[in-house]
C-alpha atoms as a PDB file:
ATOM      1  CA  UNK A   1    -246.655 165.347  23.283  1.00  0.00           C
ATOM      2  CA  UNK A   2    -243.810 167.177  21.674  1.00  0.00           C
ATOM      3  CA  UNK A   3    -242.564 170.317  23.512  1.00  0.00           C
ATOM      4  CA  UNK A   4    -242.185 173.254  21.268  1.00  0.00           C
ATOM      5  CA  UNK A   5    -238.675 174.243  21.346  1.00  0.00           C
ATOM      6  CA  UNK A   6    -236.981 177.528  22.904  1.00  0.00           C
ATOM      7  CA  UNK A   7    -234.577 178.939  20.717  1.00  0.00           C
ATOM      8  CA  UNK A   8    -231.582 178.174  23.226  1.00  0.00           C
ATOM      9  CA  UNK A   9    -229.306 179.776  21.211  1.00  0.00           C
ATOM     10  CA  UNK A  10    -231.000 183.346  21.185  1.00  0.00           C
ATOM     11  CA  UNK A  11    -231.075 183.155  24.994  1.00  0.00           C
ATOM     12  CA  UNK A  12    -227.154 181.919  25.280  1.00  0.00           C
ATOM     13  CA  UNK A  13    -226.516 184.973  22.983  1.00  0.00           C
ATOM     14  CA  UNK A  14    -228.325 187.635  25.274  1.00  0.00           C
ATOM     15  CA  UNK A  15    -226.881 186.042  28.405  1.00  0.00           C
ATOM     16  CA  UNK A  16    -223.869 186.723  26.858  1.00  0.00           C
ATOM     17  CA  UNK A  17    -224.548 190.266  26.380  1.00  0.00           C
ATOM     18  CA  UNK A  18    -225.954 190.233  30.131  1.00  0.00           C
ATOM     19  CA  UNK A  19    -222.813 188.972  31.446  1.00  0.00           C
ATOM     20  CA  UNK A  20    -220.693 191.504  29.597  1.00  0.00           C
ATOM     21  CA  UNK A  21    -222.595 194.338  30.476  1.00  0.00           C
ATOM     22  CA  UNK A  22    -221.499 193.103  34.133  1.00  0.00           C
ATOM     23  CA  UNK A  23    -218.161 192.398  33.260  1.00  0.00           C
ATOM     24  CA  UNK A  24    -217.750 195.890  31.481  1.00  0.00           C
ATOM     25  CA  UNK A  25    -218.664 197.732  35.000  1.00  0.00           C
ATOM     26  CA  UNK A  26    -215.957 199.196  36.463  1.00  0.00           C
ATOM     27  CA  UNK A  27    -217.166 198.381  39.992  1.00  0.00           C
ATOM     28  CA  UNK A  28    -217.145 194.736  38.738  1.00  0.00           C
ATOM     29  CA  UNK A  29    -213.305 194.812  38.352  1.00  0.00           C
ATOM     30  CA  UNK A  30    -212.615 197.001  41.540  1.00  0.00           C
ATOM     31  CA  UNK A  31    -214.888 194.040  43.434  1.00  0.00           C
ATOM     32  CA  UNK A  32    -212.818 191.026  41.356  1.00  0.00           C
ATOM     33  CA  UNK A  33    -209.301 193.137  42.405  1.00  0.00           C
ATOM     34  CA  UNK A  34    -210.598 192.743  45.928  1.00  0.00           C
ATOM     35  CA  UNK A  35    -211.340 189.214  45.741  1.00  0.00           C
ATOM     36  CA  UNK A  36    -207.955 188.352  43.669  1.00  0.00           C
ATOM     37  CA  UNK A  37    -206.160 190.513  47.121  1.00  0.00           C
ATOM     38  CA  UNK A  38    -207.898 188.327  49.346  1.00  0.00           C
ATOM     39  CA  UNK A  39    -206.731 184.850  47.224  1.00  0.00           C
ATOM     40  CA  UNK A  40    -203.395 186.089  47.614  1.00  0.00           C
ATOM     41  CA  UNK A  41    -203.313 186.879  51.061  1.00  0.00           C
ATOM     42  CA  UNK A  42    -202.734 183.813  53.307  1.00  0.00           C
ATOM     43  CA  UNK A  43    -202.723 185.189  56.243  1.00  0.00           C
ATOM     44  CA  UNK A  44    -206.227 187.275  56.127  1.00  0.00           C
ATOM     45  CA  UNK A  45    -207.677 183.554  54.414  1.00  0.00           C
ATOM     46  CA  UNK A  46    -206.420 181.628  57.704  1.00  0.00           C
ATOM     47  CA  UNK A  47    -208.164 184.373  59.406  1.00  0.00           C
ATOM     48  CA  UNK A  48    -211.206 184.238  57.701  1.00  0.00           C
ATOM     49  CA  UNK A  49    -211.225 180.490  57.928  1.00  0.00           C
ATOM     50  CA  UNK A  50    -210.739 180.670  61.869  1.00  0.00           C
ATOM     51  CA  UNK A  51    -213.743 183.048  62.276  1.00  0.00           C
ATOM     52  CA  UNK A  52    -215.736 181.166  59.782  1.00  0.00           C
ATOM     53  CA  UNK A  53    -214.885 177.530  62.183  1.00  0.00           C
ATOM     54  CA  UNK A  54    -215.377 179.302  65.028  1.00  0.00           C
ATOM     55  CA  UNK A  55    -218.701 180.680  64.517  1.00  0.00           C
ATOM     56  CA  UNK A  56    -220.245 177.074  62.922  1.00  0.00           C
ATOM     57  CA  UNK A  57    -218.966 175.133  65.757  1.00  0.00           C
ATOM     58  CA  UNK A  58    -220.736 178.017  68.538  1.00  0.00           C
ATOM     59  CA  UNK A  59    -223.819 177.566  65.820  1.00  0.00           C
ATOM     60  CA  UNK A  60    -223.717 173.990  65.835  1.00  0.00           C
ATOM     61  CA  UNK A  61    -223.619 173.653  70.036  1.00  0.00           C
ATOM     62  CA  UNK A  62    -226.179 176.031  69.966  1.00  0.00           C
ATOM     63  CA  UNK A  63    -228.154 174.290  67.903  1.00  0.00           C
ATOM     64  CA  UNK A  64    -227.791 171.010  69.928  1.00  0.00           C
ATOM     65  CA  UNK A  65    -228.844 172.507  73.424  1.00  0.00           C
ATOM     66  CA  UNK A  66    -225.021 172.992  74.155  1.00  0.00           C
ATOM     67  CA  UNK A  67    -224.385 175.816  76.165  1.00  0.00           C
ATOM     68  CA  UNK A  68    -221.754 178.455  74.806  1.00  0.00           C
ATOM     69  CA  UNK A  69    -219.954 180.353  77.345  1.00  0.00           C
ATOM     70  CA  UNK A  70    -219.083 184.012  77.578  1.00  0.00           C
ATOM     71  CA  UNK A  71    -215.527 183.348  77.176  1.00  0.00           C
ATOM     72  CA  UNK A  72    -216.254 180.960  73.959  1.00  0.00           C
ATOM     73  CA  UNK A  73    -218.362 183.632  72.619  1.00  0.00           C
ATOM     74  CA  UNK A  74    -216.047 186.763  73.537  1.00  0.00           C
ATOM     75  CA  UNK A  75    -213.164 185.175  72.555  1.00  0.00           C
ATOM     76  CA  UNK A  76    -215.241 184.111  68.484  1.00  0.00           C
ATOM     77  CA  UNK A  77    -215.870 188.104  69.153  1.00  0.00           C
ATOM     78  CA  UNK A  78    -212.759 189.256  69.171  1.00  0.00           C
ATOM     79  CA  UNK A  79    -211.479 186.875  66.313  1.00  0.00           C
ATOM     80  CA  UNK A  80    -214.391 188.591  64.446  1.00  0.00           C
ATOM     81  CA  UNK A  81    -213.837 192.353  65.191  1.00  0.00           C
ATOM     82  CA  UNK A  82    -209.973 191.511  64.344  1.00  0.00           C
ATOM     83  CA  UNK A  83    -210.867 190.025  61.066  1.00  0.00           C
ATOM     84  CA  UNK A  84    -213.517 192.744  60.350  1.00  0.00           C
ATOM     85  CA  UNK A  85    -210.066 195.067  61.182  1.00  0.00           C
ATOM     86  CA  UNK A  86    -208.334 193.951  58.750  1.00  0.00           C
ATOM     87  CA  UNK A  87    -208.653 195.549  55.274  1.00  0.00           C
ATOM     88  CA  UNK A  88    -208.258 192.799  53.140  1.00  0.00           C
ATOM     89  CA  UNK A  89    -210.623 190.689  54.802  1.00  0.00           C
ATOM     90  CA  UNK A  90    -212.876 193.741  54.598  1.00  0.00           C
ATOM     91  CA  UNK A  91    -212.319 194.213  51.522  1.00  0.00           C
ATOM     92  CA  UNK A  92    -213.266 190.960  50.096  1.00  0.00           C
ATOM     93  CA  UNK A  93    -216.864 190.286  52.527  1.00  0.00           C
ATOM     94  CA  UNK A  94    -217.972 193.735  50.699  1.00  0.00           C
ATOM     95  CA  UNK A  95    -217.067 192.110  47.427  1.00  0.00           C
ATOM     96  CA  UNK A  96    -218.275 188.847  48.423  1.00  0.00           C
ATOM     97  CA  UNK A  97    -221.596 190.713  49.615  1.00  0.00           C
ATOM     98  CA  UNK A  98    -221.703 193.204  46.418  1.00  0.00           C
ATOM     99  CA  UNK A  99    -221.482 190.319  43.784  1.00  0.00           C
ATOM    100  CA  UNK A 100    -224.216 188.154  45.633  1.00  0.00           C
ATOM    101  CA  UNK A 101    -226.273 190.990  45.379  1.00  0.00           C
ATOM    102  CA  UNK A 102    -225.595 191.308  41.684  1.00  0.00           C
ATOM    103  CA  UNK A 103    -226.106 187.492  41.254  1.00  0.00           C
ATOM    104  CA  UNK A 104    -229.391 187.395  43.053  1.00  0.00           C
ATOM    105  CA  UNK A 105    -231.052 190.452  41.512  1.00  0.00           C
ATOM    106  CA  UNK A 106    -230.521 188.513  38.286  1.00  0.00           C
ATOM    107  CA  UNK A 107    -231.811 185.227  39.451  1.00  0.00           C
ATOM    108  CA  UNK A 108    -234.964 186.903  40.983  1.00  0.00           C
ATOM    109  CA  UNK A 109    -235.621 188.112  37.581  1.00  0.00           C
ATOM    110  CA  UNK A 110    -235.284 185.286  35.597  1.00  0.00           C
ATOM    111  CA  UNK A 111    -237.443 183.487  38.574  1.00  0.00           C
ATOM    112  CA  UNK A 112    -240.359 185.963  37.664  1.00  0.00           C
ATOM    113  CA  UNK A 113    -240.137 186.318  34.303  1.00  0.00           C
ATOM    114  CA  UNK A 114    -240.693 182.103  34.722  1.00  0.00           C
ATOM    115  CA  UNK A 115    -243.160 182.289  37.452  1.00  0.00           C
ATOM    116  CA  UNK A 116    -245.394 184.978  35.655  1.00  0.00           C
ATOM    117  CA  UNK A 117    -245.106 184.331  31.996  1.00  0.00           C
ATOM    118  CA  UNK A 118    -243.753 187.445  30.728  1.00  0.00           C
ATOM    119  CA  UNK A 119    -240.918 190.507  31.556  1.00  0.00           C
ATOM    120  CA  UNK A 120    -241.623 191.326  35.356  1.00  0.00           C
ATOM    121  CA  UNK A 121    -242.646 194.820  36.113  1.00  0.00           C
ATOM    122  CA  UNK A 122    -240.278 196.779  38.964  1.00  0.00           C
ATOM    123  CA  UNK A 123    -244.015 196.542  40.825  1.00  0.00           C
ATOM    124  CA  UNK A 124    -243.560 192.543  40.571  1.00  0.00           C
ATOM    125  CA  UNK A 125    -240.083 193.014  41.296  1.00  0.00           C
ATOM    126  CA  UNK A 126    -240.362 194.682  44.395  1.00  0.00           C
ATOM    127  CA  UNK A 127    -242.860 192.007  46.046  1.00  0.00           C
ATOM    128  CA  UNK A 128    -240.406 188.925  46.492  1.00  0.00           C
ATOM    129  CA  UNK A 129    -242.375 187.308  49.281  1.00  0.00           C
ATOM    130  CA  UNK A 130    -243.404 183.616  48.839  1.00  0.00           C
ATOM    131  CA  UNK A 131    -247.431 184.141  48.719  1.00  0.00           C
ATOM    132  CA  UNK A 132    -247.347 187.793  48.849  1.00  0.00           C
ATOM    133  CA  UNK A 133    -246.210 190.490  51.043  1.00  0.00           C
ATOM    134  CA  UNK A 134    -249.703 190.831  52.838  1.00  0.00           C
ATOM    135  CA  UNK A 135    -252.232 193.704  52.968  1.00  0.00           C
ATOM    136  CA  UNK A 136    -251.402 196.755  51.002  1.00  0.00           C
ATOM    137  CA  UNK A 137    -249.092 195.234  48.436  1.00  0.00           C
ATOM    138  CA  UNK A 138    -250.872 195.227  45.587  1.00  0.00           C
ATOM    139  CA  UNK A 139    -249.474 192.292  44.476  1.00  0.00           C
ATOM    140  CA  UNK A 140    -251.017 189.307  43.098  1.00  0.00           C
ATOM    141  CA  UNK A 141    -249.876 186.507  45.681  1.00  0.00           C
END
């Protein structure tokens, strides 16, 4: 059976414009000069690194019945509160956070719009719940 063909060039196109509507947002350069600080600064990656390390190594011997002590996890704590401190760092998890946000809000739409058949409604929007969001919804899952 032949598939009938999307016209992939019409969508490229309007991604395009997608994608420089986001570009064109001044936030969206204030969050890339955050993340460009942060590339630059050695110091507050090594830092970020550390408290990244840290924290999936206490996961990890959590995880296998391991028992983390107060001093492990006080001392991951203070590593964290330190990095939190320090304004690059900062700086960049906001960004970090801020374009994620961005990113999924986009993907959930396009994940509708394929999962219903047509342009999502903010309704269908706001119910993101695998199967529903339960009594009182109103939505269809």
């Amino acid at each position: 059976m032949i598939q009938p063909a999307l016209d992939e060039a019409a969508i490229r196109g309007k991604t395009r414009e997608l994608c420089e509507a986001i570009v064109r947002q001044p936030a969206f350069a204030e969050l890339r000069r955050d993340i460009e600080r942060f590339l630059d600064d050695r110091d507050a990656q090594d830092q970020y690194r550390h408290v990244t390390e840290k924290g999936r190594l206490l996961q990890s011997r959590q995880h296998a019945g391991v028992q983390v002590t107060n001093d492990e996890f006080d001392e991951f704590d203070r590593q964290r509160t330190l990095l939190l401190q320090n304004p690059v760092a900062m700086a960049f998890l906001e960004a970090q956070q801020s374009m994620n946000a961005i990113q999924d809000e986009v993907n959930k739409f396009i994940s509708k719009t394929f999962e219903l058949g047509r342009l999502p409604t903010e309704e269908d929007l706001a119910c993101d719940n695998e199967g529903g969001c339960g009594t009182g919804c109103g939505c269809k899952g």
